[in-house]
N, C-alpha and C. Protein backbone atom coordinates (compact mmCIF):
# COMPACT_ATOMS: atom_id res chain seq x y z
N UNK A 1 168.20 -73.17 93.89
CA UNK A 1 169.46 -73.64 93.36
C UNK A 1 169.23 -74.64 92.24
N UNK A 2 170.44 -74.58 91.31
CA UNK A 2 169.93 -75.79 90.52
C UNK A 2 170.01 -77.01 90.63
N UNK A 3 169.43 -77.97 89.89
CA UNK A 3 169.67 -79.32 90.29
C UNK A 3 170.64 -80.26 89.50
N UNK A 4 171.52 -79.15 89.06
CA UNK A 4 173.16 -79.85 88.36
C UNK A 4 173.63 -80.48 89.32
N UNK A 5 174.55 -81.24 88.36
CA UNK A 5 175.36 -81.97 89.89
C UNK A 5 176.31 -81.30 90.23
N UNK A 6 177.18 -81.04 91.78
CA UNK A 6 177.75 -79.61 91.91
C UNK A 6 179.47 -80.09 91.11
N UNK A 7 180.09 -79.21 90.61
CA UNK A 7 181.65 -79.35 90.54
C UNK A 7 182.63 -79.12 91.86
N UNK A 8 183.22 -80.80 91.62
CA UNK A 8 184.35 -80.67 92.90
C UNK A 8 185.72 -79.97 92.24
N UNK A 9 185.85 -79.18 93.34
CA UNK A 9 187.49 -78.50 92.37
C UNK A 9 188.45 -78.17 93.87
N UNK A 10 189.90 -77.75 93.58
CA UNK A 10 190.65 -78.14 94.44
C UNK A 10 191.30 -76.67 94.30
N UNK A 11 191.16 -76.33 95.40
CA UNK A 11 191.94 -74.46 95.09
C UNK A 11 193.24 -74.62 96.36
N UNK A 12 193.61 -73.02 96.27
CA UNK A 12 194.67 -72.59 97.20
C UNK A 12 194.09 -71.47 97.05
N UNK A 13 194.25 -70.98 98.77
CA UNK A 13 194.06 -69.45 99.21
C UNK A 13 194.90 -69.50 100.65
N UNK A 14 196.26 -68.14 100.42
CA UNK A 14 197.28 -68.08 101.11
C UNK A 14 197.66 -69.42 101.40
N UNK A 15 198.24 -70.21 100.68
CA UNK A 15 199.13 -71.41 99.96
C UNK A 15 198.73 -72.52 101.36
N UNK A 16 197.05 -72.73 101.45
CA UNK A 16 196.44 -73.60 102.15
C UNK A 16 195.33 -74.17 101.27
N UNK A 17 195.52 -75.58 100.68
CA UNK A 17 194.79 -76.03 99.80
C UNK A 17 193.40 -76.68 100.49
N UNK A 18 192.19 -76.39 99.52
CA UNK A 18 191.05 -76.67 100.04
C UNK A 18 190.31 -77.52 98.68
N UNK A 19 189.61 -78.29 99.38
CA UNK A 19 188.44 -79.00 98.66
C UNK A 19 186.84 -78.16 98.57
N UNK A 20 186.68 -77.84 97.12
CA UNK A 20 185.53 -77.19 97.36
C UNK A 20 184.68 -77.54 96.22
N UNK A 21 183.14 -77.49 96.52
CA UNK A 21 182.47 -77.77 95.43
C UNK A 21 181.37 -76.67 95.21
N UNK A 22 180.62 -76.82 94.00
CA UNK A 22 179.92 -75.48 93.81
C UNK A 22 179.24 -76.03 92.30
N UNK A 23 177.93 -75.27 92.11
CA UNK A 23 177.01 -75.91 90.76
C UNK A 23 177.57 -74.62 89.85
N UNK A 24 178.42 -73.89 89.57
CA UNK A 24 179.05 -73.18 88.72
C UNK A 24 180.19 -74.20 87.83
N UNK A 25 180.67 -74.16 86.97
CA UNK A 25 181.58 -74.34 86.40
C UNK A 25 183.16 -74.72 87.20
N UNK A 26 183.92 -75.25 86.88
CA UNK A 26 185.13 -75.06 87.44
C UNK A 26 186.33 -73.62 87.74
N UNK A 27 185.96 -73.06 86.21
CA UNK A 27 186.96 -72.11 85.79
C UNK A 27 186.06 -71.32 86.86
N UNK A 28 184.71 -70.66 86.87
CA UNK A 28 184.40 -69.50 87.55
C UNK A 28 184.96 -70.19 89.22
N UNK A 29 184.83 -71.19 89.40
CA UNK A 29 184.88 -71.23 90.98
C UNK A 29 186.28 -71.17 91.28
N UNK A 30 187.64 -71.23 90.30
CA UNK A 30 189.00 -71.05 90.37
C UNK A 30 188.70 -69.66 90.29
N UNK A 31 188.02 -68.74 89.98
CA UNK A 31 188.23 -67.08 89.69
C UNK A 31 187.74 -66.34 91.15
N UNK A 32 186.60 -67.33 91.63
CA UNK A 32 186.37 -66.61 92.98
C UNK A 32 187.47 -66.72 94.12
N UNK A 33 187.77 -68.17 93.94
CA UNK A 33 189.13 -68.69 94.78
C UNK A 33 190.17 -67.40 94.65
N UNK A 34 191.12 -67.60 93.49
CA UNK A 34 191.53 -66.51 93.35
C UNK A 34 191.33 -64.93 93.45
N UNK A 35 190.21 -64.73 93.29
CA UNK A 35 189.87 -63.21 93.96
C UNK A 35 190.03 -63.12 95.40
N UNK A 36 189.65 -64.15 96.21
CA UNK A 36 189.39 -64.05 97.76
C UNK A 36 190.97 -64.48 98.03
N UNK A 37 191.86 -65.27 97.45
CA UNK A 37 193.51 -65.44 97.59
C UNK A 37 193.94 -63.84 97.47
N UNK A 38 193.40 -63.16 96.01
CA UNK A 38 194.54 -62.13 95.80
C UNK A 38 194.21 -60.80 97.06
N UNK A 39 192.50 -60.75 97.36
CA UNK A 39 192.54 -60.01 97.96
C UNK A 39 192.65 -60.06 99.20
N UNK A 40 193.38 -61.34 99.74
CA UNK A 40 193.95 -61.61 101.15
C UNK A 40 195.45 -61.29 101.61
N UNK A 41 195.86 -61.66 99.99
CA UNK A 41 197.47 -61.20 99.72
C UNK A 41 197.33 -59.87 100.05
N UNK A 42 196.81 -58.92 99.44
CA UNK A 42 196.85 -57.71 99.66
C UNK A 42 196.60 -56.88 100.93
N UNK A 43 195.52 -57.43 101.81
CA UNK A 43 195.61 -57.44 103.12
C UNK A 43 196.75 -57.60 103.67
N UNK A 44 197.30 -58.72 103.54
CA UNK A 44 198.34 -59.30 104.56
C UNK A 44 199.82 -58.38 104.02
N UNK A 45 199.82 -57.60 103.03
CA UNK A 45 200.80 -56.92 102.89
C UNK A 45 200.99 -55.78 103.73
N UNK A 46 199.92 -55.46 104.26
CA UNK A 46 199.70 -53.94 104.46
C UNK A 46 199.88 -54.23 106.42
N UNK A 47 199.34 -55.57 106.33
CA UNK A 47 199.15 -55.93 108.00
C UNK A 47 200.35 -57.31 107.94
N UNK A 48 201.44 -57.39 107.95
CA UNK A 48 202.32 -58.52 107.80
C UNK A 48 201.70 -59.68 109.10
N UNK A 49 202.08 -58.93 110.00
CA UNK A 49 201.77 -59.82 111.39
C UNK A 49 200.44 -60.27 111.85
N UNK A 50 199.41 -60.26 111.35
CA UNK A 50 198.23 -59.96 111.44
C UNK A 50 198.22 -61.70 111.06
N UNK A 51 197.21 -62.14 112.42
CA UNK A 51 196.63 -63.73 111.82
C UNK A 51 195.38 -64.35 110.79
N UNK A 52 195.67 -65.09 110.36
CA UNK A 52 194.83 -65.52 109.06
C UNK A 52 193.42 -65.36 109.14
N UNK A 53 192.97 -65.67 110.27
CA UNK A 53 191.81 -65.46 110.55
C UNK A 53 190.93 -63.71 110.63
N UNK A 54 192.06 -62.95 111.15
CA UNK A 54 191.95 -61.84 111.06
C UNK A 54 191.75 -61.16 109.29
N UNK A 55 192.64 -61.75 108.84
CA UNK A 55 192.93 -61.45 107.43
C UNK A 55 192.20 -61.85 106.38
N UNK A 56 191.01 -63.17 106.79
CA UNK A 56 189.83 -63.85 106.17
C UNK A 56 188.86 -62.61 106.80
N UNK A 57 188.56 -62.40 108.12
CA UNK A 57 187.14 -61.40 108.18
C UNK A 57 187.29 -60.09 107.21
N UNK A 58 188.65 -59.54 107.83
CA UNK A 58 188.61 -58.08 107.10
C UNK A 58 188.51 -58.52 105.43
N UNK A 59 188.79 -59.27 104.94
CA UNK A 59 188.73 -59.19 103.72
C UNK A 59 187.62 -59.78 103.01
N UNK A 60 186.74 -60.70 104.29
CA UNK A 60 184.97 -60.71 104.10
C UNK A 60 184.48 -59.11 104.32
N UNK A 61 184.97 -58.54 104.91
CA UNK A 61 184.01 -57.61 105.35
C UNK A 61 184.43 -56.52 104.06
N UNK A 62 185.24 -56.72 103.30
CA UNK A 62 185.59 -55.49 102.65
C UNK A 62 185.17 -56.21 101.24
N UNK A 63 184.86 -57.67 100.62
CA UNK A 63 184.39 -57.75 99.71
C UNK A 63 182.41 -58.01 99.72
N UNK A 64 182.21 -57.98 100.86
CA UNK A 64 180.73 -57.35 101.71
C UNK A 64 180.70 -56.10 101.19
N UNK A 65 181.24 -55.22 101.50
CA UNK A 65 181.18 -54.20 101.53
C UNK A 65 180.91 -53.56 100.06
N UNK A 66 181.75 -54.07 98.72
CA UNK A 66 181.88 -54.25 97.82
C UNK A 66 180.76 -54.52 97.20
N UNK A 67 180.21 -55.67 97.43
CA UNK A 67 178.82 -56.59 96.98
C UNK A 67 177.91 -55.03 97.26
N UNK A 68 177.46 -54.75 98.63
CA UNK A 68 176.39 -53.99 99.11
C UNK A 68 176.55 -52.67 98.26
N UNK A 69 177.92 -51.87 97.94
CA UNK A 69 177.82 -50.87 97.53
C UNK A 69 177.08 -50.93 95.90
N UNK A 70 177.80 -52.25 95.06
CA UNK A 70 177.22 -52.78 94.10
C UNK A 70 176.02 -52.73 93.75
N UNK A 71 175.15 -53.76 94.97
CA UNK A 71 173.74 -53.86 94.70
C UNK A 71 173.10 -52.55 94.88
N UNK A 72 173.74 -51.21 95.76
CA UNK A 72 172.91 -49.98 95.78
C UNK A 72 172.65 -49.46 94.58
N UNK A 73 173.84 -49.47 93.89
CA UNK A 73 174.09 -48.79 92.64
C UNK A 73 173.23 -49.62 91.73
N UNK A 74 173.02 -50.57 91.47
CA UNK A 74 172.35 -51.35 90.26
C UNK A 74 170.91 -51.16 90.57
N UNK A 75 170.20 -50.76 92.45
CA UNK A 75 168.90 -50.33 92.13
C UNK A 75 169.00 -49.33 91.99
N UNK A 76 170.14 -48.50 92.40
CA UNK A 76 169.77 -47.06 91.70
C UNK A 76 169.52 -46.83 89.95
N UNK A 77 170.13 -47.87 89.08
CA UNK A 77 170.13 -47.68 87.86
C UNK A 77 169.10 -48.49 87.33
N UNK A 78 168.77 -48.93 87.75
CA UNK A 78 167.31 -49.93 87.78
C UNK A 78 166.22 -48.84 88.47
N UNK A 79 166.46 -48.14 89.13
CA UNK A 79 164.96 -47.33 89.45
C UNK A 79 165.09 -45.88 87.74
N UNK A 80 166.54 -45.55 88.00
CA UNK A 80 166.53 -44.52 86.78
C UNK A 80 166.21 -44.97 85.30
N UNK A 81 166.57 -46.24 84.94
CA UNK A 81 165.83 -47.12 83.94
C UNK A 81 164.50 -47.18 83.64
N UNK A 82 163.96 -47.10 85.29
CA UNK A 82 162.38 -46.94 85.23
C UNK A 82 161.45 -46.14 84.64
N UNK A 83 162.41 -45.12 85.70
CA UNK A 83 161.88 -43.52 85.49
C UNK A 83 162.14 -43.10 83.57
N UNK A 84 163.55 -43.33 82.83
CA UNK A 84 163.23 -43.19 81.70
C UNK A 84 162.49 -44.06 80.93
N UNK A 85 162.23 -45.18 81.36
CA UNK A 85 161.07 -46.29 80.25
C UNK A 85 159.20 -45.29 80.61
N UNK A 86 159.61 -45.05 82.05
CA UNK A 86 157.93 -43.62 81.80
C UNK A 86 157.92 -42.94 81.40
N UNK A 87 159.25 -42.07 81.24
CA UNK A 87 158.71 -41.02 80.67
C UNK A 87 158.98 -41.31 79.09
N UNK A 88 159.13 -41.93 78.26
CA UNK A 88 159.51 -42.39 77.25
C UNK A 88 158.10 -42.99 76.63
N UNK A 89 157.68 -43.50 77.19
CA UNK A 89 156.00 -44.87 77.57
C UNK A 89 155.32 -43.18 77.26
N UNK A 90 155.39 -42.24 78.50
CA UNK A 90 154.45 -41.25 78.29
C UNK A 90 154.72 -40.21 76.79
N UNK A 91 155.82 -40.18 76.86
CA UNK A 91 155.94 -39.07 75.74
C UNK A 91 155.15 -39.79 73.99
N UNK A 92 155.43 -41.42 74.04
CA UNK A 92 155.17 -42.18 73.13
C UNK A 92 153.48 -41.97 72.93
N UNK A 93 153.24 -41.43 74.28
CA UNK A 93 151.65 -41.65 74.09
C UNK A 93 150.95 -40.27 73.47
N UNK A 94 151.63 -39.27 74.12
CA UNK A 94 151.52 -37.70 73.80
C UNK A 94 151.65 -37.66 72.12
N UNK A 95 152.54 -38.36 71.61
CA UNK A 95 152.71 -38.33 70.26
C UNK A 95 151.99 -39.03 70.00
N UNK A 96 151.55 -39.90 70.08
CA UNK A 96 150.28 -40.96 69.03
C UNK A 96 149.26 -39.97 69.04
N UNK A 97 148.92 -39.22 70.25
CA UNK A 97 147.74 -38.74 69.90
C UNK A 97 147.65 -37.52 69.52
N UNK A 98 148.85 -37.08 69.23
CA UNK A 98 148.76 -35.84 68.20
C UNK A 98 148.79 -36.16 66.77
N UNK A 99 149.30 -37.09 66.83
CA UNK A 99 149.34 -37.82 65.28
C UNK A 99 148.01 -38.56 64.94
N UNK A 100 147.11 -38.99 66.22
CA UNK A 100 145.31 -39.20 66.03
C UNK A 100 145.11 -37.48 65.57
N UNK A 101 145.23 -36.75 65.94
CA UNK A 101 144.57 -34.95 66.12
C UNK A 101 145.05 -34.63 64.89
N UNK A 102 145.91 -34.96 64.08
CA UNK A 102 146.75 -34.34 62.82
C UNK A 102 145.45 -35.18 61.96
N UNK A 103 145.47 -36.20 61.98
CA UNK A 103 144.76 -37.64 60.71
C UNK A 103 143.98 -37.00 60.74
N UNK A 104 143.11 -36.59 62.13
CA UNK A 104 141.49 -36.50 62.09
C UNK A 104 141.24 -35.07 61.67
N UNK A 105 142.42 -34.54 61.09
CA UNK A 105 141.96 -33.09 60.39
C UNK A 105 142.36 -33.05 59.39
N UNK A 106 142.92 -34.25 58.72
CA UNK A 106 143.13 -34.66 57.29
C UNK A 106 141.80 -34.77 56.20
């Protein structure tokens, strides 16, 4: 972690105000606030009666869920990145040395 000093900032999520601090910026830590508010609102629309607590897991577990599908996908595009920087690396090499085989019959 870094060794900034952290920002205290003051949010609302489902119109219960909290004290929170964090070594990000202010504005990003109002954007997470708000993401985890809007996507609780949206929960609680679908489940009216449903208690807060209920309505904090499912909506950990569904921006979990979110994160994990995320990180699959970014090593998947990070391994296919790979795979074209080799074969790219190899083809680069195939050509130099036809272009050694061309000179040396110059």
């Amino acid at each position: 972690m870094s060794q900034e000093p952290k920002t205290p900032v003051r949010i609302t999520i489902l119109d219960a105000e909290y004290a929170i601090t964090g070594y990000e910026d202010e504005e990003y830590l109002r954007q997470v606030a708000d993401t985890v508010d809007r996507r609780m609102r949206q929960l609680l629309a679908t489940q009216k009666d449903a208690p807060a607590l209920k309505v904090a897991i499912l909506t950990a577990l569904n921006l979990a869920d979110e994160l994990m599908r995320t990180r699959r996908q970014l090593e998947q595009y990070q391994a296919e990145a790979s795979d074209f920087s080799r074969q790219i690396a190899q083809r680069a090499r195939r050509l130099a040395q036809r272009c050694a085989q061309v000179q040396s019959k110059l």
